[in-house]
PDB file of N, CA and C in Angstrom:
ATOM      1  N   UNK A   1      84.899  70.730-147.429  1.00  0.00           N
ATOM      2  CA  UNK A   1      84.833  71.963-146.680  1.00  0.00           C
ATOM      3  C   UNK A   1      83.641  71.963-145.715  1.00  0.00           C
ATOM      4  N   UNK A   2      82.665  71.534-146.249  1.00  0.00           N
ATOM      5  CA  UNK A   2      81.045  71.599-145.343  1.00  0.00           C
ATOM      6  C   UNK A   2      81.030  70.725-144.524  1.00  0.00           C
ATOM      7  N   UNK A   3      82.026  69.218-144.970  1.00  0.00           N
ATOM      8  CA  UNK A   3      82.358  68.379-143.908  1.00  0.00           C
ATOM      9  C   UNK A   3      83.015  68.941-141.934  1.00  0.00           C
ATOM     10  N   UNK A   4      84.311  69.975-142.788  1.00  0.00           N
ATOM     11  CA  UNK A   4      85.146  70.659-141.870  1.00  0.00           C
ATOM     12  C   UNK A   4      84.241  71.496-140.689  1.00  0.00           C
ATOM     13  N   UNK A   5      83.181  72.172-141.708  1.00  0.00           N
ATOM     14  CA  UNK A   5      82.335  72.704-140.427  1.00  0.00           C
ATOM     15  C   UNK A   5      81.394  72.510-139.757  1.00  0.00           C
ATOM     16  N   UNK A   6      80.553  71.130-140.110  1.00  0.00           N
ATOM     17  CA  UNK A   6      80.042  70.399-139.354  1.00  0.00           C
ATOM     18  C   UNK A   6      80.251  69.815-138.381  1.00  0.00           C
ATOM     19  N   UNK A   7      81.767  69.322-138.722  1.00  0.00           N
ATOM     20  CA  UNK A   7      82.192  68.453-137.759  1.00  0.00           C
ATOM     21  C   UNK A   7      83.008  69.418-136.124  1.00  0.00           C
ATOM     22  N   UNK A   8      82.854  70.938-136.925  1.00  0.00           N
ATOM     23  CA  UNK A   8      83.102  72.140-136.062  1.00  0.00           C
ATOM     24  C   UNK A   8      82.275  72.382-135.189  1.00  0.00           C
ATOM     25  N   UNK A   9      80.997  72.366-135.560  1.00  0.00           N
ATOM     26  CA  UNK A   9      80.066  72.866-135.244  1.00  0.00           C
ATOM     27  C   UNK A   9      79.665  71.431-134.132  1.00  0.00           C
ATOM     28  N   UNK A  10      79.692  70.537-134.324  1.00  0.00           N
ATOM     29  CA  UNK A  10      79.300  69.642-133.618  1.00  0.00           C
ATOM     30  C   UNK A  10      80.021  69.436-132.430  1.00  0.00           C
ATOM     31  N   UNK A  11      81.364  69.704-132.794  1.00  0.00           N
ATOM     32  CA  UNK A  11      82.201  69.536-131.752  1.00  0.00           C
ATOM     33  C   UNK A  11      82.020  70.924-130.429  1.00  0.00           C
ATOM     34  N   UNK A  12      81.698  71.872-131.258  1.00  0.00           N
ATOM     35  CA  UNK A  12      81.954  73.241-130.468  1.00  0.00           C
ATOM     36  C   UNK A  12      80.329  73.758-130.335  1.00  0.00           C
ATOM     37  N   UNK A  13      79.205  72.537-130.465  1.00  0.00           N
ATOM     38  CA  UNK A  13      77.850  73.426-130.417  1.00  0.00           C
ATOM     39  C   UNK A  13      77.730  73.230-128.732  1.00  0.00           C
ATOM     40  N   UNK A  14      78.067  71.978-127.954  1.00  0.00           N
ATOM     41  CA  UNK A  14      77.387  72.131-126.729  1.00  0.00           C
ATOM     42  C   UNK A  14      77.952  73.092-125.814  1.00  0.00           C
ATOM     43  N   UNK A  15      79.003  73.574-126.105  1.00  0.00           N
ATOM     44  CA  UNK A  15      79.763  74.605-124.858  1.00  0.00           C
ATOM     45  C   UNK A  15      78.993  75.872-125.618  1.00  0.00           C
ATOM     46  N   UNK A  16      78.849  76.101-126.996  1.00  0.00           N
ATOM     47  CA  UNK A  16      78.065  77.153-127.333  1.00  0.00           C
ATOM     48  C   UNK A  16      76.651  77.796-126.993  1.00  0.00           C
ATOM     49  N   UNK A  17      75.663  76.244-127.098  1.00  0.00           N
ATOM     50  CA  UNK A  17      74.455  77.007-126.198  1.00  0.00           C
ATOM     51  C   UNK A  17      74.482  76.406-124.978  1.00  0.00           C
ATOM     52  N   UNK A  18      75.328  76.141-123.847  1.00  0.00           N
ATOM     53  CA  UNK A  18      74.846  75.934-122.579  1.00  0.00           C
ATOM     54  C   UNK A  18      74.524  77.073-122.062  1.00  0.00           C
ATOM     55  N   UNK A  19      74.996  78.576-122.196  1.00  0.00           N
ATOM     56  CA  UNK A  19      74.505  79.444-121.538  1.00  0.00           C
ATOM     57  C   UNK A  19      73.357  79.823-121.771  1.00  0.00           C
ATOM     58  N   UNK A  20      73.021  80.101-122.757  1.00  0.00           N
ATOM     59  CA  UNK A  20      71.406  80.145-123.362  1.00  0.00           C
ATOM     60  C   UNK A  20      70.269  79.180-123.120  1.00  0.00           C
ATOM     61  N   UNK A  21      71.077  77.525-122.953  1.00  0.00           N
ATOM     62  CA  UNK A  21      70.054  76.572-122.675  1.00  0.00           C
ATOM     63  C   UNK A  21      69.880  77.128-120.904  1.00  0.00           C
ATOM     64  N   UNK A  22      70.781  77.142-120.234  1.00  0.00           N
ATOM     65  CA  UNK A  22      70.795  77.788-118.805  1.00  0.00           C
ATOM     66  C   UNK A  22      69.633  78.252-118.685  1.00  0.00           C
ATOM     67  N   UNK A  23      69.511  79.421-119.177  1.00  0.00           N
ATOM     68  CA  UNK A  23      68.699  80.537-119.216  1.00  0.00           C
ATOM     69  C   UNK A  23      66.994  80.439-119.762  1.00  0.00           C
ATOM     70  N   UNK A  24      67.198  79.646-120.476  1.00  0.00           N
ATOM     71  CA  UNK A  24      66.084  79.429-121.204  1.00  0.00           C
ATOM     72  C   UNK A  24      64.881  78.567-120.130  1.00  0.00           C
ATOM     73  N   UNK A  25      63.137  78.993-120.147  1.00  0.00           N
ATOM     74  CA  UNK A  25      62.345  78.231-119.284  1.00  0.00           C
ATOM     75  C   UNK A  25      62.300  76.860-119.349  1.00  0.00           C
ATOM     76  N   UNK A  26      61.838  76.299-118.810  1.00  0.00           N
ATOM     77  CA  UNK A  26      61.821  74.922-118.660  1.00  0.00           C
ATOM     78  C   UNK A  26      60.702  74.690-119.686  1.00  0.00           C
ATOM     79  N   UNK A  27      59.360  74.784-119.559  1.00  0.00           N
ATOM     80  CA  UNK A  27      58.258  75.082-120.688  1.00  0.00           C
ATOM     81  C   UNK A  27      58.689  75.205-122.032  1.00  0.00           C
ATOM     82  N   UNK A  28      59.514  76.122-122.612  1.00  0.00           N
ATOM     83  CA  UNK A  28      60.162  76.311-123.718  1.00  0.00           C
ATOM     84  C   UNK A  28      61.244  74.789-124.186  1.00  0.00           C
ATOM     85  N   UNK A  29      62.103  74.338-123.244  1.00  0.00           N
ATOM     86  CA  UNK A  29      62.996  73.410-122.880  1.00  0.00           C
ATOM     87  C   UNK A  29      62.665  71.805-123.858  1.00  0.00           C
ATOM     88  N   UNK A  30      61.026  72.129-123.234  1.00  0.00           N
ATOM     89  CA  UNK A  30      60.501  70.768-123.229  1.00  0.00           C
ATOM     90  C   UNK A  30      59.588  70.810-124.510  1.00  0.00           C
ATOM     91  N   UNK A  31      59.430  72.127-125.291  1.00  0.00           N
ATOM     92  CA  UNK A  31      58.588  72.072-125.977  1.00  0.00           C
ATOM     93  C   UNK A  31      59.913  71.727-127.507  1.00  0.00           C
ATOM     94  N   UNK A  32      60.681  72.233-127.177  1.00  0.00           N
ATOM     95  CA  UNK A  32      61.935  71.728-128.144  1.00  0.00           C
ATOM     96  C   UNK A  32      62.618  70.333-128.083  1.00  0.00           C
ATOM     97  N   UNK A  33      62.530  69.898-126.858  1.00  0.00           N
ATOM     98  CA  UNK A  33      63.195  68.606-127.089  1.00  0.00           C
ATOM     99  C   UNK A  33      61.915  67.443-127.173  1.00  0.00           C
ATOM    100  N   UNK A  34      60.358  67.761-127.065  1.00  0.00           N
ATOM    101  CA  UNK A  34      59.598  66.754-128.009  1.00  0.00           C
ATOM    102  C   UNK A  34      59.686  66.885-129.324  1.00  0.00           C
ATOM    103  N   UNK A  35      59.855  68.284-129.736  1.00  0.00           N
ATOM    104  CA  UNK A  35      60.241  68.379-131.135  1.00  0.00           C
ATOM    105  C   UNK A  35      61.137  67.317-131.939  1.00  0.00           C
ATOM    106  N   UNK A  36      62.296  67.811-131.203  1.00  0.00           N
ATOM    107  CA  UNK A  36      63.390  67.210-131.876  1.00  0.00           C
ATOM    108  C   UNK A  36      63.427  65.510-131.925  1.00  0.00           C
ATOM    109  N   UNK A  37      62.506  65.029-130.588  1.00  0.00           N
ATOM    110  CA  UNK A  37      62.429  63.555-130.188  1.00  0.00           C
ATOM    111  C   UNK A  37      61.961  63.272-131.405  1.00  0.00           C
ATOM    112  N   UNK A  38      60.562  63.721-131.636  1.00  0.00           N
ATOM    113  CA  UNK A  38      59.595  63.443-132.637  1.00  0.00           C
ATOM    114  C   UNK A  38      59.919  63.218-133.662  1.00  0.00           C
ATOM    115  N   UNK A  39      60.693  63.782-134.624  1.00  0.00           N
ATOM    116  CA  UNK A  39      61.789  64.230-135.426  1.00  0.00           C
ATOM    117  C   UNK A  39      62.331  63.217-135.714  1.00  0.00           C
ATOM    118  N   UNK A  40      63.271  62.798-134.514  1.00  0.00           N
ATOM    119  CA  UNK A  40      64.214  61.514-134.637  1.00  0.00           C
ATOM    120  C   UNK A  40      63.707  60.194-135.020  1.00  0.00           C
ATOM    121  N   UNK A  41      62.711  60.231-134.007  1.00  0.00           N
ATOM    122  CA  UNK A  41      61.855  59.108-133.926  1.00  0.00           C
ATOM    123  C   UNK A  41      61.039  58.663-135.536  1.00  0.00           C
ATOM    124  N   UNK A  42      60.763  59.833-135.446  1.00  0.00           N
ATOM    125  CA  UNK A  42      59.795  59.389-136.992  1.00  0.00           C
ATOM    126  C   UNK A  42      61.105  59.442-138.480  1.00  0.00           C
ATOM    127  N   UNK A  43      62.315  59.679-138.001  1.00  0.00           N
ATOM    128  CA  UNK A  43      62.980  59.104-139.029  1.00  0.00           C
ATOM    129  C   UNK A  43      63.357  57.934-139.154  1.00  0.00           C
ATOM    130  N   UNK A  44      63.775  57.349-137.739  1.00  0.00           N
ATOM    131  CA  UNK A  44      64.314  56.146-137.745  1.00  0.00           C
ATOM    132  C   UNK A  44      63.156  55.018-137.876  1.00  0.00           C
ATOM    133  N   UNK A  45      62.064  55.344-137.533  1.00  0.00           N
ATOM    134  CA  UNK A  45      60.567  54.460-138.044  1.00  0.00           C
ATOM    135  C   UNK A  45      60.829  54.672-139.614  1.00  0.00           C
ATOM    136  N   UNK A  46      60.827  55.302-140.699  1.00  0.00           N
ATOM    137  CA  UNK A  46      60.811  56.035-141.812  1.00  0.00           C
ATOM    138  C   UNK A  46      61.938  55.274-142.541  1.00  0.00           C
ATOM    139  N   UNK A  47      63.029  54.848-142.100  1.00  0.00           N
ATOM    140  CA  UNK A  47      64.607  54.106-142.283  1.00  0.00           C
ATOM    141  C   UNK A  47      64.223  52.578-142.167  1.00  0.00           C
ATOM    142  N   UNK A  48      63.500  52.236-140.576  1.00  0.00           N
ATOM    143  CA  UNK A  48      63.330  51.024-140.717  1.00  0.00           C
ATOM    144  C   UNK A  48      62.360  50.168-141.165  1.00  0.00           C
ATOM    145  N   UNK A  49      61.319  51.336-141.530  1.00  0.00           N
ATOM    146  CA  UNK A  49      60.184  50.853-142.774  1.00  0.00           C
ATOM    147  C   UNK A  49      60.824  50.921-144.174  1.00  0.00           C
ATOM    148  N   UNK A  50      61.780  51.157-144.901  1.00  0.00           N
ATOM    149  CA  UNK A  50      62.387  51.356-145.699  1.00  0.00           C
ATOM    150  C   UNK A  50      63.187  50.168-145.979  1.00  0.00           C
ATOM    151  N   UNK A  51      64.326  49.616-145.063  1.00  0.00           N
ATOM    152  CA  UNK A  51      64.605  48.584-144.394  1.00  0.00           C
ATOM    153  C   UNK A  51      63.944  47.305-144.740  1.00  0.00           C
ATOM    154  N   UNK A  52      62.502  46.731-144.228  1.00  0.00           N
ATOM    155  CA  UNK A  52      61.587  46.264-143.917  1.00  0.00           C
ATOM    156  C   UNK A  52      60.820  45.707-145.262  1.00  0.00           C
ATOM    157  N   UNK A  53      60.681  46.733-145.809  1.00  0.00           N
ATOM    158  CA  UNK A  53      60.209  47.174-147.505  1.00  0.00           C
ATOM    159  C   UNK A  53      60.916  45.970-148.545  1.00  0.00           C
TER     160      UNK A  53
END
């Protein structure tokens, strides 16, 4: 079931916030997508030290 709405949600998230990302400052923009970089980044370091191990 949690599969079903993930795979909902993924499919149907980018038409969902483009209007909001629209709208939203650029400042704000950028302060979320180092976030999320950061995030990524330090998992897949985290996986391939694991990996490595």
């Amino acid at each position: 079931m949690l599969d079903k709405q993930r795979s909902r949600i993924v499919h149907l998230g980018p038409s969902l916030l483009s209007v909001p990302v629209k709208l939203t400052p650029f400042a704000l923009k950028r302060q979320v997508l180092e976030q999320v970089l950061s995030w990524q980044f330090r998992q897949a370091l985290d996986e391939w030290r694991a990996g490595v191990s």
